[in-house]
C-alpha atoms as a PDB file:
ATOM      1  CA  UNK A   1      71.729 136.245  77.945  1.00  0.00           C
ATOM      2  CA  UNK A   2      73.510 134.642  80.795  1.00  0.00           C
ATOM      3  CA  UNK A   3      73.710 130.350  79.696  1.00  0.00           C
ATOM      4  CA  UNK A   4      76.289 129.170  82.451  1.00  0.00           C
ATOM      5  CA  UNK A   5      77.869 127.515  79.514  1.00  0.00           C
ATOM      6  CA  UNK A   6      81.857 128.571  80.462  1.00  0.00           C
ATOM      7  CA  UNK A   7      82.371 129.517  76.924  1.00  0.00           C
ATOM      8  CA  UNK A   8      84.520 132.593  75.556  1.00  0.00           C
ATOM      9  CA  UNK A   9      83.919 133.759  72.411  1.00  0.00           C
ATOM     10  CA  UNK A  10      85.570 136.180  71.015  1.00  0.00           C
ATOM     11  CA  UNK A  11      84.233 137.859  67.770  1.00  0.00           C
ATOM     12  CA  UNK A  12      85.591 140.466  64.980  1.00  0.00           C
ATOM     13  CA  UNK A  13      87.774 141.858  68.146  1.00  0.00           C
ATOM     14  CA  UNK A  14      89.920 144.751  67.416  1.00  0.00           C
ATOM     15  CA  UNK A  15      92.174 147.286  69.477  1.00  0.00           C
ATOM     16  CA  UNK A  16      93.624 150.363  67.669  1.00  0.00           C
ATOM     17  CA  UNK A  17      96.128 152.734  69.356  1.00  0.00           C
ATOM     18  CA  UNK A  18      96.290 155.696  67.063  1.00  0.00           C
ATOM     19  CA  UNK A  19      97.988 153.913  63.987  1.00  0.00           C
ATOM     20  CA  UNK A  20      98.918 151.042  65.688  1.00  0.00           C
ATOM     21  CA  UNK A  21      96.668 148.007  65.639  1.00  0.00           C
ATOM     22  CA  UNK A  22      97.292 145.987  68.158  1.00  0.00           C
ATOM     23  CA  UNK A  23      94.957 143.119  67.827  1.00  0.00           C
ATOM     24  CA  UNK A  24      92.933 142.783  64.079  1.00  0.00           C
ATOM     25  CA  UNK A  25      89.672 141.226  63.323  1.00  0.00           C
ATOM     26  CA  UNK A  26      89.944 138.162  66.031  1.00  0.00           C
ATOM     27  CA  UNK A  27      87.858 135.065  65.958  1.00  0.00           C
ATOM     28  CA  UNK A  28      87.957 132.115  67.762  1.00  0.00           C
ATOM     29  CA  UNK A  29      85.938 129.888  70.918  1.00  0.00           C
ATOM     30  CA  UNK A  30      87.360 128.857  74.102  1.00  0.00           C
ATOM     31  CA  UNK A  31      84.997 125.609  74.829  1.00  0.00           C
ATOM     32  CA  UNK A  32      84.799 124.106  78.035  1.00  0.00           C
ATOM     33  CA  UNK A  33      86.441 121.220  79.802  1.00  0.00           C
ATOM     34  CA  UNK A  34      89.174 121.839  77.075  1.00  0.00           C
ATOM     35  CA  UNK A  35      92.619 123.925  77.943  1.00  0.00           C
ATOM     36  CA  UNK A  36      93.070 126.070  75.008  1.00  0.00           C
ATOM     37  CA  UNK A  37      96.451 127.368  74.727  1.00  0.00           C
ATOM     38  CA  UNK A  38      96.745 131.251  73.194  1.00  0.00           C
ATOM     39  CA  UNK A  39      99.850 131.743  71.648  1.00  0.00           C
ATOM     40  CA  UNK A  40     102.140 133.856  69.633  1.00  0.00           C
ATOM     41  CA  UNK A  41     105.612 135.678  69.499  1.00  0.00           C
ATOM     42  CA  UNK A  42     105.791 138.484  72.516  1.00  0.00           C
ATOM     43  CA  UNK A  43     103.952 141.945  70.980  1.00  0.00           C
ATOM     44  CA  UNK A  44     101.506 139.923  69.116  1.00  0.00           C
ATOM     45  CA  UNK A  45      98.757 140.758  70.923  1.00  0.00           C
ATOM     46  CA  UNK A  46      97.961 137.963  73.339  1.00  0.00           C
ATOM     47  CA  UNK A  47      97.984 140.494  76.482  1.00  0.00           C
ATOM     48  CA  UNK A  48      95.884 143.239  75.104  1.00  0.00           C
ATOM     49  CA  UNK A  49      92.846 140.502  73.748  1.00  0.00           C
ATOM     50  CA  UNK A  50      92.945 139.061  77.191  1.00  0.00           C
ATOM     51  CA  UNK A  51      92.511 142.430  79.179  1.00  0.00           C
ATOM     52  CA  UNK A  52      89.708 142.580  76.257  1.00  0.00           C
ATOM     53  CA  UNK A  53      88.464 139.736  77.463  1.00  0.00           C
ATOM     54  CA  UNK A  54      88.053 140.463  81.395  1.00  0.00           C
ATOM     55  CA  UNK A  55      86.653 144.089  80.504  1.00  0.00           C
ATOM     56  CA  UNK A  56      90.163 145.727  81.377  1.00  0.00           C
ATOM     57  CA  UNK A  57      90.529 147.600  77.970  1.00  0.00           C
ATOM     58  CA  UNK A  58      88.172 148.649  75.998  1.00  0.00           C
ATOM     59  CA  UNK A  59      87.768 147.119  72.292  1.00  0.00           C
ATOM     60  CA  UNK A  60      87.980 149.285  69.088  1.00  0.00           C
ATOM     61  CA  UNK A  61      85.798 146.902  67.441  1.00  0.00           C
ATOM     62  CA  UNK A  62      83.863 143.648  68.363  1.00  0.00           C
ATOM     63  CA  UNK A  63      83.397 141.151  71.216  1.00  0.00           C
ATOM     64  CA  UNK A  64      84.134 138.908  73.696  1.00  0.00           C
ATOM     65  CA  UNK A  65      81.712 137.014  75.589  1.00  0.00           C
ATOM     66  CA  UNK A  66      81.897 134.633  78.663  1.00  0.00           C
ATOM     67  CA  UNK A  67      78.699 132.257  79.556  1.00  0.00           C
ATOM     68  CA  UNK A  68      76.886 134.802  76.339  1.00  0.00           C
ATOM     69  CA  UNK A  69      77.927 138.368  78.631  1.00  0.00           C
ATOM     70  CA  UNK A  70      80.292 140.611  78.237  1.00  0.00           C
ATOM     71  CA  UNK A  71      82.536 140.880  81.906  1.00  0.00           C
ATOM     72  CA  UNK A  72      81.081 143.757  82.867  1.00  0.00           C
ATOM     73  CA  UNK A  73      77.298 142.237  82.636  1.00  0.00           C
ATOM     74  CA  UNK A  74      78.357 138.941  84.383  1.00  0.00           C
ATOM     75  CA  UNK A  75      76.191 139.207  87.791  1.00  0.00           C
ATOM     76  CA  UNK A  76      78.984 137.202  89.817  1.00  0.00           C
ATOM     77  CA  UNK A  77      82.180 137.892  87.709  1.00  0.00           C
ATOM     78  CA  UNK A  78      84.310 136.076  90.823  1.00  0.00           C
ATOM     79  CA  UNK A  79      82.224 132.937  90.504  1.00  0.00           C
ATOM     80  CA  UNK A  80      82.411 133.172  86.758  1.00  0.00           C
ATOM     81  CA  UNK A  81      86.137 133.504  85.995  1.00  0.00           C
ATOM     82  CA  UNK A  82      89.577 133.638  87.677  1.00  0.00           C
ATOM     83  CA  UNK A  83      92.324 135.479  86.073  1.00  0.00           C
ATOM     84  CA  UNK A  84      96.279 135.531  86.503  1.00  0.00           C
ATOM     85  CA  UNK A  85      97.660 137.974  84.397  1.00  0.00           C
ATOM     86  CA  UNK A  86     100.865 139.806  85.533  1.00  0.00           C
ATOM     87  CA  UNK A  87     102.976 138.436  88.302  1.00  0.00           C
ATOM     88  CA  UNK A  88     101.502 139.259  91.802  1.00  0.00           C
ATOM     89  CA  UNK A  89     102.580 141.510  94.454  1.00  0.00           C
ATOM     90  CA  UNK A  90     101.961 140.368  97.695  1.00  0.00           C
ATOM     91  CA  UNK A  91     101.522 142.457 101.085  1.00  0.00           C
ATOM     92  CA  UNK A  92     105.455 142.060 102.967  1.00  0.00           C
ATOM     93  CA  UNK A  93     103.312 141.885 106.550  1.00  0.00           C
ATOM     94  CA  UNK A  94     100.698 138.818 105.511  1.00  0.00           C
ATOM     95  CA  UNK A  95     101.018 135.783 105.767  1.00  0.00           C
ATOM     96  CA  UNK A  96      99.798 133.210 102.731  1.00  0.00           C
ATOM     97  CA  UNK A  97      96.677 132.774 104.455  1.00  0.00           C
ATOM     98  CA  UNK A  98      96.025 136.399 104.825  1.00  0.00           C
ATOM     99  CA  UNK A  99      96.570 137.654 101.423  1.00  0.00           C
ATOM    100  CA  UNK A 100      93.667 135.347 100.523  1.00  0.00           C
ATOM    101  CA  UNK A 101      91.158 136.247 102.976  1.00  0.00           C
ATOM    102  CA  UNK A 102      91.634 139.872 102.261  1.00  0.00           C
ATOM    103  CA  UNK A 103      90.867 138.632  99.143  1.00  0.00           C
ATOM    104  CA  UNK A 104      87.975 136.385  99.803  1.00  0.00           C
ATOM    105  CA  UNK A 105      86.873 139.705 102.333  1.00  0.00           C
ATOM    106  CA  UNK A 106      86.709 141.729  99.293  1.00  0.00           C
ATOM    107  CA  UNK A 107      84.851 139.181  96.771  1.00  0.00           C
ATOM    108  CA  UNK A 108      82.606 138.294  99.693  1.00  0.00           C
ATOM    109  CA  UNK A 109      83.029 134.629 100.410  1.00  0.00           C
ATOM    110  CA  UNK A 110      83.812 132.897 103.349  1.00  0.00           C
ATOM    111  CA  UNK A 111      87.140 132.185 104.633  1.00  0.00           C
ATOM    112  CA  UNK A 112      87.290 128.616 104.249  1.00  0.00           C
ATOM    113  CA  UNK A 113      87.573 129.468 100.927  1.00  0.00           C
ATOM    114  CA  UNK A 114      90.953 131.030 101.234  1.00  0.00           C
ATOM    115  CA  UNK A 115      92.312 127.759 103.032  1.00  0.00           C
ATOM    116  CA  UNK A 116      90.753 125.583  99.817  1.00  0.00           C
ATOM    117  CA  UNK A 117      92.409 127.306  97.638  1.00  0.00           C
ATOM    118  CA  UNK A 118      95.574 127.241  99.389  1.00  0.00           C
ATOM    119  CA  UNK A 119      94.877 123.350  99.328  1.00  0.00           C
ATOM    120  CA  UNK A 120      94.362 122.985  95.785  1.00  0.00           C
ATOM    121  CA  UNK A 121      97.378 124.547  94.528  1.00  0.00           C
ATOM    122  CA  UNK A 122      99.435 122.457  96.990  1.00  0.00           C
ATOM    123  CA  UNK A 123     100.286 126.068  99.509  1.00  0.00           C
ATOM    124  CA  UNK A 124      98.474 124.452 102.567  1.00  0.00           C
ATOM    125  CA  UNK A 125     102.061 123.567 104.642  1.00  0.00           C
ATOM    126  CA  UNK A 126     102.778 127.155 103.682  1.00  0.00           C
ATOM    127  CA  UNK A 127     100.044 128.977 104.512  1.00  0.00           C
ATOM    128  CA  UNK A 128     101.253 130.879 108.052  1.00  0.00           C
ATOM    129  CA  UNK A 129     104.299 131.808 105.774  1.00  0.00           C
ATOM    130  CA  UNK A 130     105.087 135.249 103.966  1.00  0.00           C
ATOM    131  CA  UNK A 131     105.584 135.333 100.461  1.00  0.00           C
ATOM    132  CA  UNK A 132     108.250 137.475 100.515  1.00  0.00           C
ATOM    133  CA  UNK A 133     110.325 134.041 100.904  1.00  0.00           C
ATOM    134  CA  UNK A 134     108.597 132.102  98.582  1.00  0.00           C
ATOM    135  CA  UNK A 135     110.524 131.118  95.774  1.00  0.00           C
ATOM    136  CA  UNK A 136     108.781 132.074  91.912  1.00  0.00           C
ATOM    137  CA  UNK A 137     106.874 128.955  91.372  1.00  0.00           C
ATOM    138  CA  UNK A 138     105.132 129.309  94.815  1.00  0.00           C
ATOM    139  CA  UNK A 139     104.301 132.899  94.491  1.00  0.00           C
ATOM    140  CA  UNK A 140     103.087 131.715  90.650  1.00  0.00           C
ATOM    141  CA  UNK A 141     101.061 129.008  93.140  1.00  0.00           C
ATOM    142  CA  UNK A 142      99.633 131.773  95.178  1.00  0.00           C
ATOM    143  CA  UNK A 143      98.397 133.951  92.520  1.00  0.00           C
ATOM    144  CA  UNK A 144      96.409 130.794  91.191  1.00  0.00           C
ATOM    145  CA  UNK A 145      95.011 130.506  94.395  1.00  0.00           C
ATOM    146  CA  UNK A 146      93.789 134.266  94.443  1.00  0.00           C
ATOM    147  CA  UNK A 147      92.103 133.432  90.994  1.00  0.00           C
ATOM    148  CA  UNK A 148      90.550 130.047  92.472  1.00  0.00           C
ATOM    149  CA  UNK A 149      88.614 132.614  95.730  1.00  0.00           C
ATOM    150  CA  UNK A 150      85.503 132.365  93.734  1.00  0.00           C
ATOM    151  CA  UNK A 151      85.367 128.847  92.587  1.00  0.00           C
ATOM    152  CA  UNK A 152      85.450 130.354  88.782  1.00  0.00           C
ATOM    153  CA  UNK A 153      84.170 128.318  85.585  1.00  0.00           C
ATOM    154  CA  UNK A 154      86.758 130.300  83.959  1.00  0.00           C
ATOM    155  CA  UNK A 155      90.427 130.428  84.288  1.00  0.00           C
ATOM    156  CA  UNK A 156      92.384 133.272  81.811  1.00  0.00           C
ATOM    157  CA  UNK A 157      96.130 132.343  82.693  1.00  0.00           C
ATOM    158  CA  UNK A 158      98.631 135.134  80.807  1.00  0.00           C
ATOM    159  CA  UNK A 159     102.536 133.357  80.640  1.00  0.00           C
ATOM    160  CA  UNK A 160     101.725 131.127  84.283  1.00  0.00           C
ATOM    161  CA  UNK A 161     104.551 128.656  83.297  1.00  0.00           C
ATOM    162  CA  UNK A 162     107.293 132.130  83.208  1.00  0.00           C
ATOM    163  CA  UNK A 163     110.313 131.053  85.311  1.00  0.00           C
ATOM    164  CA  UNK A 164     108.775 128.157  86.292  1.00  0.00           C
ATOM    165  CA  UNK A 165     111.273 124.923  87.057  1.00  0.00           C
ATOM    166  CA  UNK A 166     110.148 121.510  85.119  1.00  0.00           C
ATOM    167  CA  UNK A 167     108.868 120.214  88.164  1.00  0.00           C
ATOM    168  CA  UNK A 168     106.738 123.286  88.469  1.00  0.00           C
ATOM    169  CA  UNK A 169     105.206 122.715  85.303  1.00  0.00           C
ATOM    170  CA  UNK A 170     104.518 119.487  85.741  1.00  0.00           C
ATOM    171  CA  UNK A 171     102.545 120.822  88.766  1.00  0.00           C
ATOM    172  CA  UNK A 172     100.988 123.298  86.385  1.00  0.00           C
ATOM    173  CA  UNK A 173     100.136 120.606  83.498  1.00  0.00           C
ATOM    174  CA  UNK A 174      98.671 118.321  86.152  1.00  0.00           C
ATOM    175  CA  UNK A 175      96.464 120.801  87.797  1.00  0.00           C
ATOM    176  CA  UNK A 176      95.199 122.631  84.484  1.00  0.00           C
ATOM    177  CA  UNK A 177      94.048 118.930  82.889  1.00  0.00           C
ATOM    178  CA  UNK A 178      92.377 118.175  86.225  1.00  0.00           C
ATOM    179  CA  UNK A 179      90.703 121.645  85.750  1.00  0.00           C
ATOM    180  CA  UNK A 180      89.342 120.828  82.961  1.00  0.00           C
ATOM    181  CA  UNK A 181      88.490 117.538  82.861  1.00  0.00           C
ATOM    182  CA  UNK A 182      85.994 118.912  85.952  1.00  0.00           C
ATOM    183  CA  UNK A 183      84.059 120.553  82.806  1.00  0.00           C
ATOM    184  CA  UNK A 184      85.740 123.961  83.257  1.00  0.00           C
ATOM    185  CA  UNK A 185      87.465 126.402  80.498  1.00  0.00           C
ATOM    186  CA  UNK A 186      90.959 126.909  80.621  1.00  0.00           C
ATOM    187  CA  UNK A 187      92.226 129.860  78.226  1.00  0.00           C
ATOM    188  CA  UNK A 188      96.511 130.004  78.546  1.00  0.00           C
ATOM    189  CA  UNK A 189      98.523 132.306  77.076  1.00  0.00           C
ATOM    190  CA  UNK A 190     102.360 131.132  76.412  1.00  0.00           C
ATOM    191  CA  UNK A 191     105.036 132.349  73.658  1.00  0.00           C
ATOM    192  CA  UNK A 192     106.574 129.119  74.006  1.00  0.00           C
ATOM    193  CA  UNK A 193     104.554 125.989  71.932  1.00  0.00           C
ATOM    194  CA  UNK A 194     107.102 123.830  73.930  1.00  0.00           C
ATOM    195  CA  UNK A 195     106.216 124.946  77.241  1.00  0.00           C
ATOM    196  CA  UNK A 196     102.693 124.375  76.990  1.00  0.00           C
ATOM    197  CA  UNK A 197     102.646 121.598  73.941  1.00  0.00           C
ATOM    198  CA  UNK A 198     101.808 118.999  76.526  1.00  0.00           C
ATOM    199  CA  UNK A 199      99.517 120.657  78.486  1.00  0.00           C
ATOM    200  CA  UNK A 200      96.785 121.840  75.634  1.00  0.00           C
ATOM    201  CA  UNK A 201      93.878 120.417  73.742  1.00  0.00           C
ATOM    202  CA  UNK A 202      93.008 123.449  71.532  1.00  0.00           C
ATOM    203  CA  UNK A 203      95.386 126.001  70.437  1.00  0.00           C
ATOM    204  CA  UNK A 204      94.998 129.519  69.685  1.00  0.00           C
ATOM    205  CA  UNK A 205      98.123 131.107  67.338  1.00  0.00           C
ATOM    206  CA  UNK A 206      97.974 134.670  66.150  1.00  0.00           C
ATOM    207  CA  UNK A 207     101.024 136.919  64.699  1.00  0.00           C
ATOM    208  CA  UNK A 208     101.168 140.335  64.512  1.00  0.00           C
ATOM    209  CA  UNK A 209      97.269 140.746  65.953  1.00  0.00           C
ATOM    210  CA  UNK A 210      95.844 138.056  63.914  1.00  0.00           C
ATOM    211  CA  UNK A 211      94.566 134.714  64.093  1.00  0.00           C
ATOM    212  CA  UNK A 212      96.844 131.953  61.866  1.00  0.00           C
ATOM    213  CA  UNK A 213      95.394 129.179  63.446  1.00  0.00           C
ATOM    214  CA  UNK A 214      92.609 127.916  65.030  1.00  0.00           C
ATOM    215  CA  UNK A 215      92.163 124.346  65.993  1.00  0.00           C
ATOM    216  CA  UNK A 216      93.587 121.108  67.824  1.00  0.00           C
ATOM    217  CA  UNK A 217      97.055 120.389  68.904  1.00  0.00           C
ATOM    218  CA  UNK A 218      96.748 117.236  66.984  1.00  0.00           C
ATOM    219  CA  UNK A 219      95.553 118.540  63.915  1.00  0.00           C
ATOM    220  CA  UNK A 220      98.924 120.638  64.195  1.00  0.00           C
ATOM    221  CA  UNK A 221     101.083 117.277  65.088  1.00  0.00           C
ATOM    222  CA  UNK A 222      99.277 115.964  62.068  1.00  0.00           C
ATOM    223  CA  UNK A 223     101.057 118.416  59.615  1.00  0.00           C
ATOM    224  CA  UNK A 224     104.476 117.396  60.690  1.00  0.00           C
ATOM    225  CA  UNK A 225     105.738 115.808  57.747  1.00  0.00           C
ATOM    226  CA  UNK A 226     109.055 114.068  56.239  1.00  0.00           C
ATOM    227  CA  UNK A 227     111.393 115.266  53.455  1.00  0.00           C
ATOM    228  CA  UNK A 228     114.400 114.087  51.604  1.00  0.00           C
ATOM    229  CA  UNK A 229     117.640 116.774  51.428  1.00  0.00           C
ATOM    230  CA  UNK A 230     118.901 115.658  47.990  1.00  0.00           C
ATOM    231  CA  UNK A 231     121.983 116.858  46.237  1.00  0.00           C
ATOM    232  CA  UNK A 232     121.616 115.748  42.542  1.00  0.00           C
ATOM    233  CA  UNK A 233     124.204 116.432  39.751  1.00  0.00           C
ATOM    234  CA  UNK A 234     121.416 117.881  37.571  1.00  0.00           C
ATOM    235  CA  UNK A 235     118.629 119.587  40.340  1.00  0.00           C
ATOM    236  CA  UNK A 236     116.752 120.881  37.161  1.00  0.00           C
ATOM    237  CA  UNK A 237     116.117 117.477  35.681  1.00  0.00           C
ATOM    238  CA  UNK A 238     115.582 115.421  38.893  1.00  0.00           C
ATOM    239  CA  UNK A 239     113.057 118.129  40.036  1.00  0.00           C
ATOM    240  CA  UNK A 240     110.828 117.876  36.667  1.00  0.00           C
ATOM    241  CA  UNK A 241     110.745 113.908  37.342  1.00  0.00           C
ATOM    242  CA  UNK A 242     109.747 114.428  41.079  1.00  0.00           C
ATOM    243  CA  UNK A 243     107.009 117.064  40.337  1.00  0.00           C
ATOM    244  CA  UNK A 244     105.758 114.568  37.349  1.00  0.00           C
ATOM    245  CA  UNK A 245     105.819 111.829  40.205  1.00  0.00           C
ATOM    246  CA  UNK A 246     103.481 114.518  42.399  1.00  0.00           C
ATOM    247  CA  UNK A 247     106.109 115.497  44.651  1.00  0.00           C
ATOM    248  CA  UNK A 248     106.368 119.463  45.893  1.00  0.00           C
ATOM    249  CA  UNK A 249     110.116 120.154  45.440  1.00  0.00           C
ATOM    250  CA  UNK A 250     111.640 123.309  46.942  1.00  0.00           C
ATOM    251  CA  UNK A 251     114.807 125.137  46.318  1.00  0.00           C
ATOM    252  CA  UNK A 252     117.651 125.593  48.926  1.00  0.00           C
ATOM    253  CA  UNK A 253     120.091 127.938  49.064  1.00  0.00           C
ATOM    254  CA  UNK A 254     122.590 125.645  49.131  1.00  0.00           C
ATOM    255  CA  UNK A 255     121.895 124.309  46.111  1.00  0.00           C
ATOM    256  CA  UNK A 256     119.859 120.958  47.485  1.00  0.00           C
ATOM    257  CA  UNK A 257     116.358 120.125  46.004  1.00  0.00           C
ATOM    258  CA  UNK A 258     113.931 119.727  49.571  1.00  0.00           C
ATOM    259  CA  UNK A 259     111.016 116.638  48.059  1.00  0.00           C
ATOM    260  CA  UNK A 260     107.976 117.263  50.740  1.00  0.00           C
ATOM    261  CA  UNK A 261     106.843 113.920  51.474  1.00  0.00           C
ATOM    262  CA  UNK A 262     109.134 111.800  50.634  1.00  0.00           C
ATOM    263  CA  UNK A 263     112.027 109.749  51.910  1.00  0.00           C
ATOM    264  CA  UNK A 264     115.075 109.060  50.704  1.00  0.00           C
ATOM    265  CA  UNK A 265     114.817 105.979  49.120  1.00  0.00           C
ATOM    266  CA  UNK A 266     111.308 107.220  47.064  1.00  0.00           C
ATOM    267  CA  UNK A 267     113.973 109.848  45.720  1.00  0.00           C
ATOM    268  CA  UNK A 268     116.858 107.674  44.517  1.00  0.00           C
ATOM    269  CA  UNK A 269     114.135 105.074  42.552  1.00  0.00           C
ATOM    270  CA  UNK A 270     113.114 107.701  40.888  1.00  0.00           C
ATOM    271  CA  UNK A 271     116.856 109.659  40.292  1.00  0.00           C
ATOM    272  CA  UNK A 272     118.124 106.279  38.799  1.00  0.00           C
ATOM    273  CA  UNK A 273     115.249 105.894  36.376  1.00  0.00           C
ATOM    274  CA  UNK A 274     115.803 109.805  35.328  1.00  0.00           C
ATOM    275  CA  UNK A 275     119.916 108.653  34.879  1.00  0.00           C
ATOM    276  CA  UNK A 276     120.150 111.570  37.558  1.00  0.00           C
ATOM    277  CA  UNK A 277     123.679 111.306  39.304  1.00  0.00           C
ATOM    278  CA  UNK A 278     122.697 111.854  43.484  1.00  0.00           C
ATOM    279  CA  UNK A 279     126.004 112.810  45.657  1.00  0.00           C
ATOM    280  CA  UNK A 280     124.042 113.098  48.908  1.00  0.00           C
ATOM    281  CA  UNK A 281     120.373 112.617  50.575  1.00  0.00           C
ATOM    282  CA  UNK A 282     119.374 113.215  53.895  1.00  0.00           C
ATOM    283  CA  UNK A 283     115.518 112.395  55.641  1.00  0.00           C
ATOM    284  CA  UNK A 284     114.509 115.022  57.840  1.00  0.00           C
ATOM    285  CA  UNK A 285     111.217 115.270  60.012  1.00  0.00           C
ATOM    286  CA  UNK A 286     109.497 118.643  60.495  1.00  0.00           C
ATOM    287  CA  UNK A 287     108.831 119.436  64.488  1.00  0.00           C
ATOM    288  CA  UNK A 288     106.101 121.352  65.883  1.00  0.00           C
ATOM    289  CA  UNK A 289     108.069 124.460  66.856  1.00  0.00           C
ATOM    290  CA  UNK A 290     109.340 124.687  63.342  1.00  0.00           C
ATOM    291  CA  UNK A 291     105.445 124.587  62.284  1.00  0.00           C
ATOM    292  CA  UNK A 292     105.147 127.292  65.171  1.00  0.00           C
ATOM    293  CA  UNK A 293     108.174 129.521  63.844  1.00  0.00           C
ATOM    294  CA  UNK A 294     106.228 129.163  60.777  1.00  0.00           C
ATOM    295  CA  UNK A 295     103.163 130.148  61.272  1.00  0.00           C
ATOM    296  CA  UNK A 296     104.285 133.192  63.690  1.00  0.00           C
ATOM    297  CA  UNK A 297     106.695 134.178  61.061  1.00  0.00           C
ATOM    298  CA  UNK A 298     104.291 134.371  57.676  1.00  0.00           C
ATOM    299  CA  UNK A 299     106.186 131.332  56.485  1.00  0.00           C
ATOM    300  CA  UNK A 300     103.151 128.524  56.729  1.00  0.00           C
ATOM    301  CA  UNK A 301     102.391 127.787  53.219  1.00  0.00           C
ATOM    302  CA  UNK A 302      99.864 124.630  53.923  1.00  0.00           C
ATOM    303  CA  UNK A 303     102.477 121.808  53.237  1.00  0.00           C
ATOM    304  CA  UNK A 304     104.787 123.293  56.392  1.00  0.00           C
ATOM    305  CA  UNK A 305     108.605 122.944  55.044  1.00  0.00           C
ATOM    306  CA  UNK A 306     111.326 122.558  57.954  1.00  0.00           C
ATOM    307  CA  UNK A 307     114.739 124.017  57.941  1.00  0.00           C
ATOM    308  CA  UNK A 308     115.819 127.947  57.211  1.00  0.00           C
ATOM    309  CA  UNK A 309     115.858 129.349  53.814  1.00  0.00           C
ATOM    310  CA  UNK A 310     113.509 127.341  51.980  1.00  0.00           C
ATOM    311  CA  UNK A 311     111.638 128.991  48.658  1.00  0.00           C
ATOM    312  CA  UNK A 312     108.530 129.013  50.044  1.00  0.00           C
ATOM    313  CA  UNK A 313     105.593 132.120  49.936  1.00  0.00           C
ATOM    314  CA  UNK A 314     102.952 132.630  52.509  1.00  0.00           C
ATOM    315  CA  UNK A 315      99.740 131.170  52.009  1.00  0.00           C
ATOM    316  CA  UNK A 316      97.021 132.119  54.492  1.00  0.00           C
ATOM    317  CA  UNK A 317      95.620 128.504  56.210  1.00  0.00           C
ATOM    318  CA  UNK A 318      91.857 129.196  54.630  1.00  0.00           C
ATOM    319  CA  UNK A 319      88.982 127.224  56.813  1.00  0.00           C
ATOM    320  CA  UNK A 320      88.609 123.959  55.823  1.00  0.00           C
ATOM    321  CA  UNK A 321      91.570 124.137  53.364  1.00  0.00           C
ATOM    322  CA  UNK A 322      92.437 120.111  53.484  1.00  0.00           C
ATOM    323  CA  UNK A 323      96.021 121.346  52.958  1.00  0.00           C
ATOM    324  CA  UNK A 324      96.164 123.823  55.523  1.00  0.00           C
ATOM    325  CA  UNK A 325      96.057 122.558  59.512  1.00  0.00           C
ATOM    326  CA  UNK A 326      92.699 122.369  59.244  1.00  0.00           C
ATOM    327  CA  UNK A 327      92.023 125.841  61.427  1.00  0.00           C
ATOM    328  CA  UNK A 328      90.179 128.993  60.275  1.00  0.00           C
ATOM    329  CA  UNK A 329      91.625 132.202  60.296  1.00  0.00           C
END
């Protein structure tokens, strides 16, 4: 049943190619007046479950739902949701304004429309101009204006911050919040947690076809922690006294103990009551793109470790896992 909600959900979705899976058992909501940010390396699936989603490729399993329908049952699919998925080609003989009424034309709404939109992605001193000399950002501008025709609940954005300068995604940021705030759905794809870290609420991360998380950009900000480098004359005895004292110790290649949680001086109290000799410490914060690296990379283990080369195996984030980040998988 149609319920105007805005929502995507997307349940058990699948996508086989012969013996290539593409996209495995996906789960996850897309809520609105959030901007939910769907990322992942490039070939892990983001483009084929958004084509899934807008009823461009057919599933091999499972669903995915806007306002409770499938696309192809939406009544008014332009008034439901706008989508921007590759980058545009635009008619070398129209003008701005043009390539939107055609476009309005063929979604049957009025022209005024087409000027709106050209207002509301900033395009309106530009509209008697052709594209063909527009630089990226405005032709990235223009495409979000052919998505905005239908005044859409629903905006599916795949990569929209690509080339972009930092002013343009500023632009972007500040529009997509706005969008939002409005009580619409915003659903972003980006292989780049930087590009889009300021610009989310909710984040969607799969690798390799499948979810590894599910949940807010400040539950993942919450899992950045500290550790203390250590070089110790004896790493075998200093590491029994830390992992009496509760501390997770890991391994480096180089020969360094890594204490999760800790900070330097925590170490050396307890090095000096274990008559452990310590030749060098270092504290060392973990950032969110190393908790992105590790996640895309099988290398999340619940207590994220920072740095390459750590002795750490991969431990599925399980739903509410209080170790984990706190998503479901």
């Amino acid at each position: 049943m149609h319920d105007g909600s805005g929502r995507i959900i997307v349940q058990g979705l699948s996508k086989r190619y012969g013996p290539l899976s593409a996209v495995q058992d996906l789960d996850f909501a897309v809520r609105p007046g959030t901007v939910t940010g769907f990322l992942g390396p490039n070939g892990s699936g983001k483009t084929t479950t958004l084509r899934m989603i807008l009823g461009l490729i057919t599933p091999t399993s499972g669903t995915a739902t806007i306002n409770g329908l499938p696309f192809h049952q939406l009544p008014n699919p332009a008034s439901v949701i706008g989508a921007v998925l590759d980058a545009q080609s635009f008619h070398p003989g129209r003008t701005a304004q043009n390539h939107l009424r055609c476009y309005a034309a063929a979604m049957n709404v009025p022209d005024e429309q087409a000027d709106r939109a050209l207002e509301l992605v900033g395009l309106a001193p530009a509209a008697k101009r052709k594209p063909s000399g527009f630089s990226l950002g405005m032709r990235q501008r223009l495409s979000l204006a052919t998505a905005l025709l239908g005044d859409p609940q629903v905006l599916v954005l795949d990569e929209p911050a690509n080339g972009l300068d930092p002013e343009g995604i500023a632009w972007l940021r500040n529009f997509l919040k706005a969008f939002a705030a409005s009580g619409r759905t915003v659903l972003m794809s980006s292989h780049f947690l930087r590009e889009i870290e300021h610009t989310v609420d909710q984040l969607v991360v799969i690798s390799r076809g499948r979810c590894v998380y599910d949940g807010s950009i400040d539950q993942l900000r919450s899992a950045q922690q500290s550790r203390a480098l250590v070089q110790a004359a004896d790493p075998g005895a200093l590491a029994a006294e830390l992992q009496a004292s509760g501390y997770r110790v890991e391994s480096l290649p180089d020969g360094r103990l890594a204490v999760l949680g800790a900070d330097s001086r925590q170490v050396a109290d307890i090095a000096l009551a274990a008559g452990v000799a310590l030749y060098g410490m270092q504290d060392e914060r973990i950032g969110l793109e190393q908790l992105f690296f590790q996640l895309t990379s099988g290398q999340y283990t619940g207590v994220p470790q920072a740095g390459p080369g750590a002795e750490v195996w991969a431990r599925p984030a399980q739903s509410g896992d209080q170790r984990g980040l706190g998503g479901s998988v």
